[in-house]
N, C-alpha and C. Protein backbone atom coordinates (compact mmCIF):
# COMPACT_ATOMS: atom_id res chain seq x y z
N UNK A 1 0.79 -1.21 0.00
CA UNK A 1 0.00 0.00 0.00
C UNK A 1 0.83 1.27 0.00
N UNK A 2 2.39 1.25 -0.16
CA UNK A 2 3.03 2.52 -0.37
C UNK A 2 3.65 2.41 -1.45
N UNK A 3 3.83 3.29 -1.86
CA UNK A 3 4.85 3.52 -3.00
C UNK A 3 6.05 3.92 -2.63
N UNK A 4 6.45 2.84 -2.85
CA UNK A 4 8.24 3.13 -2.37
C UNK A 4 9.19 4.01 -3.05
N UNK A 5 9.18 3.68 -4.45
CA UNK A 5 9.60 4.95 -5.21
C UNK A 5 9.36 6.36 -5.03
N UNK A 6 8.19 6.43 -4.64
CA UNK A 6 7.90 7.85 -3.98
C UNK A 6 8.43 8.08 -2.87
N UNK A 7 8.67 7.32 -2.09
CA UNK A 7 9.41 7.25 -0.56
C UNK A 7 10.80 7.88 -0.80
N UNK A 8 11.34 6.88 -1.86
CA UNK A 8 12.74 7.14 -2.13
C UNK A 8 13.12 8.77 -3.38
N UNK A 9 12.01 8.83 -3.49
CA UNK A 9 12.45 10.17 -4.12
C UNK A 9 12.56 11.36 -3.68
N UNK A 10 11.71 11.36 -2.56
CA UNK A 10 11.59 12.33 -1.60
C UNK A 10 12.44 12.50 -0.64
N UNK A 11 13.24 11.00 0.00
CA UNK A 11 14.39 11.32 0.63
C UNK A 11 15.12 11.60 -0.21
N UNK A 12 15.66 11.77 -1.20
CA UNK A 12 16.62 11.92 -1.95
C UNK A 12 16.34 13.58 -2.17
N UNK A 13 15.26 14.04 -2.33
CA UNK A 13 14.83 15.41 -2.21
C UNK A 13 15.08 16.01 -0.84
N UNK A 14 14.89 15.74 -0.11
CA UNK A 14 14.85 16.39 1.21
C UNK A 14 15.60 16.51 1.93
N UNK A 15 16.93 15.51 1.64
CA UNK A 15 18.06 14.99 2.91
C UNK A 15 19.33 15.04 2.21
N UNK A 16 20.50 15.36 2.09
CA UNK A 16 21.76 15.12 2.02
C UNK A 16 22.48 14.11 2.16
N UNK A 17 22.10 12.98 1.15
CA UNK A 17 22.29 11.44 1.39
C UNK A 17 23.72 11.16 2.00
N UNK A 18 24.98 12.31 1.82
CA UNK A 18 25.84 12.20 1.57
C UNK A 18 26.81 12.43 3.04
N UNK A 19 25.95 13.16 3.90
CA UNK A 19 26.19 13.18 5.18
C UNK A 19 25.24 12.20 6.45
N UNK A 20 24.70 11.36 5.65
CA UNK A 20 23.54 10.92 6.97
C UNK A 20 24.27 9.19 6.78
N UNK A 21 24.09 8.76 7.85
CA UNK A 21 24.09 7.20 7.82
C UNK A 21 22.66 6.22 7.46
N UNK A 22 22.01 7.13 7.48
CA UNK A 22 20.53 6.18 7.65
C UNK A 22 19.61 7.48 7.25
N UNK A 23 18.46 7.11 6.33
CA UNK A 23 17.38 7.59 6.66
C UNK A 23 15.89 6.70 6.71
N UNK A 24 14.76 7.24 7.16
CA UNK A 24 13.97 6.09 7.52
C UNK A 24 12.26 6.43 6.09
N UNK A 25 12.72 5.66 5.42
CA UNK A 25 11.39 6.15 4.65
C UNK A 25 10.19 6.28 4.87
N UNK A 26 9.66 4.69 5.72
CA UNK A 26 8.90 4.54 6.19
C UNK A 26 8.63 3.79 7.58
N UNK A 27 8.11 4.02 7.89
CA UNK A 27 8.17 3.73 9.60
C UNK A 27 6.27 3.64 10.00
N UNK A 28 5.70 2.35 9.96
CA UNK A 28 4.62 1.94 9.80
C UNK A 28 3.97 1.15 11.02
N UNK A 29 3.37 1.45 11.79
CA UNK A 29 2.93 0.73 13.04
C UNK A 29 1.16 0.63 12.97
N UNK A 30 0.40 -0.90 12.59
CA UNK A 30 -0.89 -0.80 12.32
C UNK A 30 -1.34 -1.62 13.06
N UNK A 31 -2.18 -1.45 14.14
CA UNK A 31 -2.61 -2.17 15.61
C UNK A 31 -4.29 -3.03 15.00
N UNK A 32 -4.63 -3.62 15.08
CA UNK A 32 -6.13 -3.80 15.22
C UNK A 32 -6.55 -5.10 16.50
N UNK A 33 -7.47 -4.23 16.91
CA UNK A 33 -7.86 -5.82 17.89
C UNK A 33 -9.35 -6.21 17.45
N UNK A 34 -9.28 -7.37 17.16
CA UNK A 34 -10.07 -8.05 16.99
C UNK A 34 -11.91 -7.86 18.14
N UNK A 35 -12.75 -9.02 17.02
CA UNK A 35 -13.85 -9.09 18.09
C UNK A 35 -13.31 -9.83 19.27
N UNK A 36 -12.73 -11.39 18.86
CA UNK A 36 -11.99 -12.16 19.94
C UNK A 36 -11.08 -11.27 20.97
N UNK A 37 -10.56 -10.07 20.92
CA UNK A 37 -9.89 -9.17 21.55
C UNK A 37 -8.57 -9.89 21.22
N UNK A 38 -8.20 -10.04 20.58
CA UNK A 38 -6.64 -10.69 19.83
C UNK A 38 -6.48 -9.22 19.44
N UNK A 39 -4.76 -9.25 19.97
CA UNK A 39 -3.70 -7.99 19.41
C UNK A 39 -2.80 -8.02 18.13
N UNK A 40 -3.36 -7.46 17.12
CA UNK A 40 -2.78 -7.74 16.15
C UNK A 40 -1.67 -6.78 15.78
N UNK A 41 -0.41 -6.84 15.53
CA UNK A 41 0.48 -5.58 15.15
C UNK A 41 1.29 -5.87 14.02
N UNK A 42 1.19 -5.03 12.93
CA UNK A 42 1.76 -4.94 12.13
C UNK A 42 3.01 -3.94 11.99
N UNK A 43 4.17 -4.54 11.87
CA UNK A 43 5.25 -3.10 11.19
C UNK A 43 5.87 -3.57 10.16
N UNK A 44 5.63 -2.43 9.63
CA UNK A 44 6.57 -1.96 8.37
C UNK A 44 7.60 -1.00 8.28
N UNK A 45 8.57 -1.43 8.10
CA UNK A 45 9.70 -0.08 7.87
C UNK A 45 10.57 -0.96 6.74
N UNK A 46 10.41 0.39 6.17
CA UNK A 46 11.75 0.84 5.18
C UNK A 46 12.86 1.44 5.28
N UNK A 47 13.73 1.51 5.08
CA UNK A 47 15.03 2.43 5.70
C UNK A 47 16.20 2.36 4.06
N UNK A 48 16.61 3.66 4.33
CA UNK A 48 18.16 3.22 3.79
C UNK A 48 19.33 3.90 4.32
N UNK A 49 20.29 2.96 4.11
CA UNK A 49 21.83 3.10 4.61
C UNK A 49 22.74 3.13 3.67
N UNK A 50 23.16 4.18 4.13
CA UNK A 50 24.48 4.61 3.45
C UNK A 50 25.83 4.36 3.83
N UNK A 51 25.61 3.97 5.13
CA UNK A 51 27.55 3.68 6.05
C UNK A 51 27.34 2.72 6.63
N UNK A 52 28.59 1.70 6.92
CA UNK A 52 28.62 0.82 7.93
C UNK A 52 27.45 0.84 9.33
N UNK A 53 27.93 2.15 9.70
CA UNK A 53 27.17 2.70 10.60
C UNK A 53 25.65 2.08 10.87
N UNK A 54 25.32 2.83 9.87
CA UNK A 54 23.79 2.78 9.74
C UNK A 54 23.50 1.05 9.64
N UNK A 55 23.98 0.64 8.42
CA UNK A 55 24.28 -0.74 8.04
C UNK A 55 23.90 -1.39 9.44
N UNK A 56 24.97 -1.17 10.51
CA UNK A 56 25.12 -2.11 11.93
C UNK A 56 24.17 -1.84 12.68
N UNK A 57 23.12 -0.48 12.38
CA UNK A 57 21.81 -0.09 13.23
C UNK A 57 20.76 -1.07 12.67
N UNK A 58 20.80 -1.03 11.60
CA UNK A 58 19.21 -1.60 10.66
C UNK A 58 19.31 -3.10 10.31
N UNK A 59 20.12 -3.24 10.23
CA UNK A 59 20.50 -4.68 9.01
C UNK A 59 20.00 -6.14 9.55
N UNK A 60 20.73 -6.28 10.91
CA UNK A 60 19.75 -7.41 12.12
C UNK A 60 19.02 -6.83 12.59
N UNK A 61 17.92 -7.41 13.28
CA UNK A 61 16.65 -6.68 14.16
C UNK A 61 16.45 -8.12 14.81
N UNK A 62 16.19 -7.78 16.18
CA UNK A 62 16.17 -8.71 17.04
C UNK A 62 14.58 -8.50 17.77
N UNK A 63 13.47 -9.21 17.36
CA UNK A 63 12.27 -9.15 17.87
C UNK A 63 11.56 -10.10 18.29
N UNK A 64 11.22 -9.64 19.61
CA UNK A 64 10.85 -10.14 21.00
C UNK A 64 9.35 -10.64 21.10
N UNK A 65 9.27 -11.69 21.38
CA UNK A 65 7.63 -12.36 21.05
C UNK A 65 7.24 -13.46 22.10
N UNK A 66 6.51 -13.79 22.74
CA UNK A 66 6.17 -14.95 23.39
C UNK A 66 5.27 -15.93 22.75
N UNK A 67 5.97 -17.22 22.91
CA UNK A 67 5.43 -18.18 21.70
C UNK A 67 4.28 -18.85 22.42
N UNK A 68 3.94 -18.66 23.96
CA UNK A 68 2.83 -19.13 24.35
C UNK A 68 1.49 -18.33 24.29
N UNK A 69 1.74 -17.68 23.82
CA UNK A 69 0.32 -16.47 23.77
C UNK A 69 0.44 -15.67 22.51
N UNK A 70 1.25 -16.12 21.64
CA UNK A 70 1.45 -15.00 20.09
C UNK A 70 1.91 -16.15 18.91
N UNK A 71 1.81 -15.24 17.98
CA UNK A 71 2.22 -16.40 16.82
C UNK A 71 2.65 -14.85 15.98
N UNK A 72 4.32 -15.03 15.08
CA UNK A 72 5.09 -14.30 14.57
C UNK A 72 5.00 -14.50 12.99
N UNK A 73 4.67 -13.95 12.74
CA UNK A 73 4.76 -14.28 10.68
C UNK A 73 5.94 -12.70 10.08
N UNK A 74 6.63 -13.44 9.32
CA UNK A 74 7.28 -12.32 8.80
C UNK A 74 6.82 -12.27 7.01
N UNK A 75 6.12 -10.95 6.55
CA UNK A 75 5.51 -11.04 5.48
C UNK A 75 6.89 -10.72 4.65
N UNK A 76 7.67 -9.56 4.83
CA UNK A 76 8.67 -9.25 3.94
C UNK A 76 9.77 -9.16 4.34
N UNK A 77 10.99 -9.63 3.62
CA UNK A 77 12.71 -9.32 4.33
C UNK A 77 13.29 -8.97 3.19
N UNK A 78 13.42 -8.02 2.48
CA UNK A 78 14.59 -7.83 1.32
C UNK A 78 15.32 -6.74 1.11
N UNK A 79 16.13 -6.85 0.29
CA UNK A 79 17.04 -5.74 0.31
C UNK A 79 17.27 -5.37 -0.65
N UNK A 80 17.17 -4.11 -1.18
CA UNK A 80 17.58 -2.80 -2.73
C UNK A 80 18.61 -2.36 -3.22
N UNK A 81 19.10 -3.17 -4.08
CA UNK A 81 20.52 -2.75 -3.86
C UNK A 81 21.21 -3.44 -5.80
N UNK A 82 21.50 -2.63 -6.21
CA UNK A 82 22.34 -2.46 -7.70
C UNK A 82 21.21 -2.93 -9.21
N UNK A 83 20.23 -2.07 -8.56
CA UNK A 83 18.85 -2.46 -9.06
C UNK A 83 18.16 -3.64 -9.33
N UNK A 84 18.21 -4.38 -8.20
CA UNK A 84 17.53 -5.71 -7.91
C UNK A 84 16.85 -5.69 -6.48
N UNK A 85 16.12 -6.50 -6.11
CA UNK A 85 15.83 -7.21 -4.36
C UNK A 85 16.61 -8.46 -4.69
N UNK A 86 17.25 -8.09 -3.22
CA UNK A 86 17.83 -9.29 -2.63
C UNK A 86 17.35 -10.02 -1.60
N UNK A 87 16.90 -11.84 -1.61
CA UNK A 87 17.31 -12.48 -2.75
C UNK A 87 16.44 -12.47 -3.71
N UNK A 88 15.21 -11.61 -3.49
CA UNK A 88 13.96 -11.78 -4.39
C UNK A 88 12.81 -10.86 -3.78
N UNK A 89 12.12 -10.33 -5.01
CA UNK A 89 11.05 -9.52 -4.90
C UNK A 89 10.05 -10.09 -3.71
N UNK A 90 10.02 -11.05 -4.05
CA UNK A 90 8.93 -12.19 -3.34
C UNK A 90 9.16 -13.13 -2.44
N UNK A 91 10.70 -13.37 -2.51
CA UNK A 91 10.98 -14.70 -1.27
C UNK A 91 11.66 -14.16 -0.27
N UNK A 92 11.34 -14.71 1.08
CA UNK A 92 12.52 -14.53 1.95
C UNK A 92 13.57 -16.33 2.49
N UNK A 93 14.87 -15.33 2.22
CA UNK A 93 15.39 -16.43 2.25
C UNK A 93 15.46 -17.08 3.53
N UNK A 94 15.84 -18.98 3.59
CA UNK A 94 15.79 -19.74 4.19
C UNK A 94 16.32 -19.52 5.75
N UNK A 95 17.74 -18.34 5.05
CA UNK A 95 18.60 -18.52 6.47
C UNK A 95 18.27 -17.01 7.20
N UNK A 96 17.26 -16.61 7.14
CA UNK A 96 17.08 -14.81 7.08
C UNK A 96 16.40 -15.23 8.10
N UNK A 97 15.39 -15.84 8.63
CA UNK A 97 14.96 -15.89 9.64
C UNK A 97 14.95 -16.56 10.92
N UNK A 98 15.92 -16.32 11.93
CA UNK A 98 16.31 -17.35 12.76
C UNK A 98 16.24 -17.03 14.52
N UNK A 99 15.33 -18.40 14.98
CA UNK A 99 14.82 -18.46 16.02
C UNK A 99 15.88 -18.82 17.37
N UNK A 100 15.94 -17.56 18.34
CA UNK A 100 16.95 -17.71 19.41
C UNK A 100 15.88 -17.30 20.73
N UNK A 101 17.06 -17.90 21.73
CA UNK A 101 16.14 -17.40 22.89
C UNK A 101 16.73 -16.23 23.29
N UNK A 102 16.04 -15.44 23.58
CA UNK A 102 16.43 -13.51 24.11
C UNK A 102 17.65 -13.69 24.98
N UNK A 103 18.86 -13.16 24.77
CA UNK A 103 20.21 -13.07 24.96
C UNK A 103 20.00 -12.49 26.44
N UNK A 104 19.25 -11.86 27.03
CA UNK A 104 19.41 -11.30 28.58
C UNK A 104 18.31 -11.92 29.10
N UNK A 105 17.54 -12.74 29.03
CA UNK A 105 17.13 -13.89 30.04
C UNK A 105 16.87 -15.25 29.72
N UNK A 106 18.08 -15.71 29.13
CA UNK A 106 18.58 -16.96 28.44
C UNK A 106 18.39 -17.90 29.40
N UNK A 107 19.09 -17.49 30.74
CA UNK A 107 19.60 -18.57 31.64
C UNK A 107 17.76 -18.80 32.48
N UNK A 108 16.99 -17.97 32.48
CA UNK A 108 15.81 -18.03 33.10
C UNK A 108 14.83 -18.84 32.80
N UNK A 109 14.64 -19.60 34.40
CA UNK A 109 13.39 -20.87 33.53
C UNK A 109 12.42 -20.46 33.53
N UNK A 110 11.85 -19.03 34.47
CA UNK A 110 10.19 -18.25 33.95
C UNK A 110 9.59 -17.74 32.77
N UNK A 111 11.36 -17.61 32.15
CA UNK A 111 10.98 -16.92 30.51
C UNK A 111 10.88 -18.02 29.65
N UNK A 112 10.07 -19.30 30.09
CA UNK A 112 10.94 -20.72 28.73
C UNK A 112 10.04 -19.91 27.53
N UNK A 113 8.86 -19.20 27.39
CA UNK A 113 8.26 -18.91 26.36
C UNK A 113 8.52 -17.36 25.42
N UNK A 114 9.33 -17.34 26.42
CA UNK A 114 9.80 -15.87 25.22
C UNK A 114 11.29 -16.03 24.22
N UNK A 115 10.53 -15.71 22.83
CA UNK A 115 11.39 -16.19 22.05
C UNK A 115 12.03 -14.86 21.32
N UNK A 116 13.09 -14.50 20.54
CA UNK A 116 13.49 -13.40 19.94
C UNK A 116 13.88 -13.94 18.48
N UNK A 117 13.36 -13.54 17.53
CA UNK A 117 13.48 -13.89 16.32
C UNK A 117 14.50 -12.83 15.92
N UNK A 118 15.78 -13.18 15.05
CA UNK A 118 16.79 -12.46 14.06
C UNK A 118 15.91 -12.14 12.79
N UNK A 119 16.10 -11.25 12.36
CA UNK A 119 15.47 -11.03 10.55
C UNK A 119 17.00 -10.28 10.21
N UNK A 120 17.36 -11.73 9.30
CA UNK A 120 18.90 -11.00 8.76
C UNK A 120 18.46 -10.33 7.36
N UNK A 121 18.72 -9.61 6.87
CA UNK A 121 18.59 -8.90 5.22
C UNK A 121 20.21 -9.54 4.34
N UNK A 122 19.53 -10.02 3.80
CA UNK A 122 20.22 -10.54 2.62
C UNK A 122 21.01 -9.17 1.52
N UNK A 123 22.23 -9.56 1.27
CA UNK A 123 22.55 -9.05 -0.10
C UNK A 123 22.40 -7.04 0.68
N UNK A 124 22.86 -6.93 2.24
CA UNK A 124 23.34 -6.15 2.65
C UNK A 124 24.85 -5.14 2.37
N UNK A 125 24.96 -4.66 1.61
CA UNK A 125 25.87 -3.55 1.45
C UNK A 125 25.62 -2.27 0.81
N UNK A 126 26.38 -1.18 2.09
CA UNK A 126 26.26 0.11 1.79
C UNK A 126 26.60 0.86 0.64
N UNK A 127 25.65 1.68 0.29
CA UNK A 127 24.54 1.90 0.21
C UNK A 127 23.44 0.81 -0.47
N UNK A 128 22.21 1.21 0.50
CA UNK A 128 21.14 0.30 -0.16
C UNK A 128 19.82 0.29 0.57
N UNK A 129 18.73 0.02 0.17
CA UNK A 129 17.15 0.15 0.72
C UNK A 129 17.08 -1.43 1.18
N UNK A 130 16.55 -1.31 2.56
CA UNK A 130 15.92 -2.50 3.19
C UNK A 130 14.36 -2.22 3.61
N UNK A 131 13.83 -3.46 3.56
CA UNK A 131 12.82 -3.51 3.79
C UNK A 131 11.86 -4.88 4.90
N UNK A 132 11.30 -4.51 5.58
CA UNK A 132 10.61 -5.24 6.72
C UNK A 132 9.60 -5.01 7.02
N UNK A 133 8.93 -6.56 6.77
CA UNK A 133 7.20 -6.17 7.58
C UNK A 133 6.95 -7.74 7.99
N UNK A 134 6.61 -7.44 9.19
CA UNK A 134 5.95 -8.48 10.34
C UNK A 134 4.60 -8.86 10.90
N UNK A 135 4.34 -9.52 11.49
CA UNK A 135 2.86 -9.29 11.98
C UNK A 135 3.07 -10.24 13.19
N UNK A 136 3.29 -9.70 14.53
CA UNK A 136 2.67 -10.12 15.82
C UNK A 136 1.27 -10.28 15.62
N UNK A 137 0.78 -11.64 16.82
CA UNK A 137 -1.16 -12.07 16.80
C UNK A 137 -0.89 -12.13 18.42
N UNK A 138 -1.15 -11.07 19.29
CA UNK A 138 -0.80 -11.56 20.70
C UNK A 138 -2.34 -12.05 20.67
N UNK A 139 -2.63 -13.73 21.29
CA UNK A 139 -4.28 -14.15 21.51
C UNK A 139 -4.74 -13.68 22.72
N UNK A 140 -6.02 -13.41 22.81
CA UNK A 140 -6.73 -12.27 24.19
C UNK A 140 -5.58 -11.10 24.52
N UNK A 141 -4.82 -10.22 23.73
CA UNK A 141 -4.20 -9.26 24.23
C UNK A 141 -4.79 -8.61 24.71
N UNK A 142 -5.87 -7.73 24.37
CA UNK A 142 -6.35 -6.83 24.32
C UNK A 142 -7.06 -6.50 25.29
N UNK A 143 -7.58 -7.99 26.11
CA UNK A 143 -8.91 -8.13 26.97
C UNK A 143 -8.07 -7.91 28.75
N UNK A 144 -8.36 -7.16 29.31
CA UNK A 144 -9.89 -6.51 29.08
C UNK A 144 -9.48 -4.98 28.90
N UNK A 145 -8.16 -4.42 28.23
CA UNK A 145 -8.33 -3.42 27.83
C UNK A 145 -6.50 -3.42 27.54
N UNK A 146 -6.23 -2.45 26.52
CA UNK A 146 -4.83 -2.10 25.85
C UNK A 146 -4.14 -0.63 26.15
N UNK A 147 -3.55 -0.33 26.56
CA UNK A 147 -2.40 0.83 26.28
C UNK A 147 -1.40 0.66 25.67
N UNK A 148 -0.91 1.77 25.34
CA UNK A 148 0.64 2.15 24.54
C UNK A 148 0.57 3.82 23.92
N UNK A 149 1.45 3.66 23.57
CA UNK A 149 2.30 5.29 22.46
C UNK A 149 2.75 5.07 21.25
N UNK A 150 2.92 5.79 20.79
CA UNK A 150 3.52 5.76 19.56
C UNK A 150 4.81 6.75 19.18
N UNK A 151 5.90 6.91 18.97
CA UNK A 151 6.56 8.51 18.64
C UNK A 151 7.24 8.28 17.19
N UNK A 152 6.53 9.28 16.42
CA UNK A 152 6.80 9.43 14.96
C UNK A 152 8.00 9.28 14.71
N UNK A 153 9.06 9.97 15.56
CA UNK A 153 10.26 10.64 15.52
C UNK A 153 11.12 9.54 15.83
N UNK A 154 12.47 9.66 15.10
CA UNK A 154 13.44 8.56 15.18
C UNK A 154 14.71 9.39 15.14
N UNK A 155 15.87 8.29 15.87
CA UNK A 155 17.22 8.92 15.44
C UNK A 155 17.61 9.21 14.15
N UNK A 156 17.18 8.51 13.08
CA UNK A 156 17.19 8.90 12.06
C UNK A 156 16.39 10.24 10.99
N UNK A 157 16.70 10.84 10.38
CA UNK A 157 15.65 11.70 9.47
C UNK A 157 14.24 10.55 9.06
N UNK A 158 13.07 11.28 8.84
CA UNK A 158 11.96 10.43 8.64
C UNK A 158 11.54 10.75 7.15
N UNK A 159 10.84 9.83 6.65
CA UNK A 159 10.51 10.29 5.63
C UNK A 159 8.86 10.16 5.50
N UNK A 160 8.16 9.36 6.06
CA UNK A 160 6.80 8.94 6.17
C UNK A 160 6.91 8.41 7.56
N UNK A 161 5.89 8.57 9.06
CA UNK A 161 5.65 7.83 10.12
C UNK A 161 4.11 7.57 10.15
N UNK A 162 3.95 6.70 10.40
CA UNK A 162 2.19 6.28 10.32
C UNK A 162 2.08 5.78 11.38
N UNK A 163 0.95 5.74 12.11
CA UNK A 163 0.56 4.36 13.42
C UNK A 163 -1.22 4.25 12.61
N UNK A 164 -1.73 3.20 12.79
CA UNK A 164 -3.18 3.16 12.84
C UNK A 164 -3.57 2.39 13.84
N UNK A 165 -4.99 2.27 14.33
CA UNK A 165 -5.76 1.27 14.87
C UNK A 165 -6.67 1.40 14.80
N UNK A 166 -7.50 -0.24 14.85
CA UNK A 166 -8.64 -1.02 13.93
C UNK A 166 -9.18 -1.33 15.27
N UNK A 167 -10.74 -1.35 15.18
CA UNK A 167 -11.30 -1.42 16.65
C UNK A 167 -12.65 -2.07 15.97
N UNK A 168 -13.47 -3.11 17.14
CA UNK A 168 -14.66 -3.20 16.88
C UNK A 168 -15.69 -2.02 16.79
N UNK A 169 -16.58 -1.48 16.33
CA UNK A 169 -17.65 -0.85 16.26
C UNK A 169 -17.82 -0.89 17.58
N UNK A 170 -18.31 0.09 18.33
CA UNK A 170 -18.59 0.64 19.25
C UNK A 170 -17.75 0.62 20.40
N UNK A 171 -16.25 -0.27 19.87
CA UNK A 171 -15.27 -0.07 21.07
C UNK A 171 -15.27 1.26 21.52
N UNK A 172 -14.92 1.88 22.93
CA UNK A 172 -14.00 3.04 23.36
C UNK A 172 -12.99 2.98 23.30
N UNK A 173 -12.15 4.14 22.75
CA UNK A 173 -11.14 4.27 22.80
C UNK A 173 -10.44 5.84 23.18
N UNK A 174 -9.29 5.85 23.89
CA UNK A 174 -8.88 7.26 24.38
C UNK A 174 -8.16 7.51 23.84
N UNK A 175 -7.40 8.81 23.18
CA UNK A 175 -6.38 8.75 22.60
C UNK A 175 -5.90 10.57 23.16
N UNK A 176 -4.88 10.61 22.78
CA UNK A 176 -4.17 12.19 23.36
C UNK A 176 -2.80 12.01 21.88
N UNK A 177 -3.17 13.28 21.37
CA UNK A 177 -1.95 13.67 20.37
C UNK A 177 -0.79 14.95 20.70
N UNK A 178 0.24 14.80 20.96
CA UNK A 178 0.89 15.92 21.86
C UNK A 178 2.00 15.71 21.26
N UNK A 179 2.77 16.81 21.60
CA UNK A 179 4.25 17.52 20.59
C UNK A 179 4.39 17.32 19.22
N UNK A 180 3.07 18.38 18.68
CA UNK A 180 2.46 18.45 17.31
C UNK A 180 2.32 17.31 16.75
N UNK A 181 2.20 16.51 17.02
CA UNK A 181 1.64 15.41 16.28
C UNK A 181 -0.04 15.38 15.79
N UNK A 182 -0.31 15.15 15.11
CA UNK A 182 -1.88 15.56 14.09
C UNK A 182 -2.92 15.13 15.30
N UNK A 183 -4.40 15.29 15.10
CA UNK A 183 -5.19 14.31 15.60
C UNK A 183 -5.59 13.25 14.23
N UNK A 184 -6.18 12.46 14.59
CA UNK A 184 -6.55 10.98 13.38
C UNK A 184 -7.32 11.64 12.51
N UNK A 185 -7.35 10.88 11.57
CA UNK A 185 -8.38 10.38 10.39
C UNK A 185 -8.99 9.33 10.74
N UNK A 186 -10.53 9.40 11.05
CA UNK A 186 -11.56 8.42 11.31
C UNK A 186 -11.98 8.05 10.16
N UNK A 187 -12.15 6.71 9.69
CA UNK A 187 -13.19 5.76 8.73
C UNK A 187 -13.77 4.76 9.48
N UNK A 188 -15.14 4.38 8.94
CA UNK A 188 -15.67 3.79 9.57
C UNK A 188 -16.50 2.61 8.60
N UNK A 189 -16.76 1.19 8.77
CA UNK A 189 -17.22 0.38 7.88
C UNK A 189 -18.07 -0.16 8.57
N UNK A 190 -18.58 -1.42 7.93
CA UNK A 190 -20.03 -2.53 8.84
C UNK A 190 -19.17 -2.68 10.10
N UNK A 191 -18.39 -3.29 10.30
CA UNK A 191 -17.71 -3.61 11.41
C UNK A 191 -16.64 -3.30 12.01
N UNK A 192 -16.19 -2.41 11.93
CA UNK A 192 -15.13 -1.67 12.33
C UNK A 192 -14.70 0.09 12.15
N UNK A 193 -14.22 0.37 13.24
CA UNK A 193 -13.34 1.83 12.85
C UNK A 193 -12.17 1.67 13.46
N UNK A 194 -11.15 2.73 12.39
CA UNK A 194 -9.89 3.20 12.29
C UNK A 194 -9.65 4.23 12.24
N UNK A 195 -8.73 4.99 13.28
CA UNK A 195 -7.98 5.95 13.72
C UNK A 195 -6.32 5.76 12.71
N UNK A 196 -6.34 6.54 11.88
CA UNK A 196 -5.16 6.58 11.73
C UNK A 196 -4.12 8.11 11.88
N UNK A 197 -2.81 7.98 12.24
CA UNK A 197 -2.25 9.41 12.21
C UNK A 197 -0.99 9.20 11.28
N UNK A 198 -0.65 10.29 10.43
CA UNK A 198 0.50 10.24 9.66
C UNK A 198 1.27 11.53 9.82
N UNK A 199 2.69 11.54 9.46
CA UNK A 199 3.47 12.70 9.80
C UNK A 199 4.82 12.11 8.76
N UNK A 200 5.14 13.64 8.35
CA UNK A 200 6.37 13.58 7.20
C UNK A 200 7.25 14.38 7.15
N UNK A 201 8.21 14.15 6.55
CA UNK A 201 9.61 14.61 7.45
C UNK A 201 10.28 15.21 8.28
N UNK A 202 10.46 14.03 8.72
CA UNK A 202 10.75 15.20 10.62
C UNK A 202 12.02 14.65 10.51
N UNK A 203 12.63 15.63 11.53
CA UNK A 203 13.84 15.34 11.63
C UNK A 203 14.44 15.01 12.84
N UNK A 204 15.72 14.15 12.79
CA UNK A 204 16.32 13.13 14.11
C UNK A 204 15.72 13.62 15.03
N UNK A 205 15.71 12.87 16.09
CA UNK A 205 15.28 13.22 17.44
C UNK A 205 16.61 13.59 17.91
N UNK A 206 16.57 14.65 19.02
CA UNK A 206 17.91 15.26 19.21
C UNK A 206 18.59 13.98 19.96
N UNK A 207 19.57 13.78 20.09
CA UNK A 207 20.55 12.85 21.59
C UNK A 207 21.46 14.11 22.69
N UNK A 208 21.50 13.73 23.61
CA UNK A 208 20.76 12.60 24.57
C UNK A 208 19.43 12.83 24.21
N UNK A 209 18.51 12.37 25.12
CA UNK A 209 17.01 11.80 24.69
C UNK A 209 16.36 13.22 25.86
N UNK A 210 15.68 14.10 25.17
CA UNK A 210 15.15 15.18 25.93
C UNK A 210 15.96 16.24 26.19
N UNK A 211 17.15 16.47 25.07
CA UNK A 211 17.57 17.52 25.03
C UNK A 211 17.43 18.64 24.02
């Protein structure tokens, strides 16, 4: 549902490829909970890297899931690079996705169900566009009620940030939009409404964090 080419033309418009290690094209967070109250989360991000640097920020991603109450699907893993996807428009390769137990509570027998999945990107070298999209199913997340945040803003320059969420018809829901961030776009169908918010190019979040 994005046009990536447009993604990438616009960073290329907007940013100084030539001084940044990373910029983030897209940065996609789409929540829905179900009637069953199942937590569904989708992300998508796009990114590209230009330096080692960046390369060693984006390239592994180490994501955290519990296999007794969730189920992990990875829809996309590839990588943009000397005008091809690597290894393929459409496949992810065999060894790209690999199941470990979370490196800081390895030794713990309360955690036997939390698992951390690697998503390696194939056919990684700087410069080049990567791409990732996942889908967490936490079952009864939601029940008997959900919080969280969202922040558009990344260490990196942004190029597109989205969050949405998908709700039963007549769910409540609270929401607060603060340090200019938009309020939503409501749609509404037979069975459901969606809140979505979008925001475009912003720039790094300062470091340290609140300065």
């Amino acid at each position: 549902g994005h046009d990536l080419d447009a993604l990438w033309a616009r960073a290329q418009t907007d940013h100084d490829l030539t001084n940044l290690d990373a910029v983030i094209l897209l940065e996609s967070r789409d929540v829905t909970i179900t009637d069953g109250f199942d937590l569904v989360t989708r992300i998508h991000r796009v990114v590209w890297v230009g330096t080692r640097a960046g390369q060693n920020a984006h390239a592994d991603l180490r994501i955290p899931w519990n296999s007794a109450t969730s189920s992990f699907e990875v829809e996309t893993l590839r990588t943009w690079r000397d005008g091809r996807w690597w290894p393929d428009a459409e496949r992810i390769s065999d060894t790209a996705v690999v199941e470990t137990l979370p490196h800081a509570v390895r030794t713990a027998w309360d955690y036997q169900d939390l698992r951390e999945t690697m998503l390696l990107h194939d056919g990684v070298e700087a410069p080049c566009i990567m791409e990732t999209a996942y889908v967490i199913t936490e079952r009864g997340g939601a029940a008997p009620g959900v919080d969280g945040d969202f922040d558009f803003g990344r260490r990196e320059p942004v190029v597109a940030s989205e969050f949405a969420l998908t709700l039963p018809l007549g769910t409540d829901v609270h929401h607060e939009a603060t340090a200019g961030a938009p309020e939503p776009a409501i749609t509404r169908d037979t069975e459901a409404t969606r809140w979505s918010w979008a925001m475009s190019n912003l720039s790094p979040r300062p470091l340290p964090e609140g300065s």
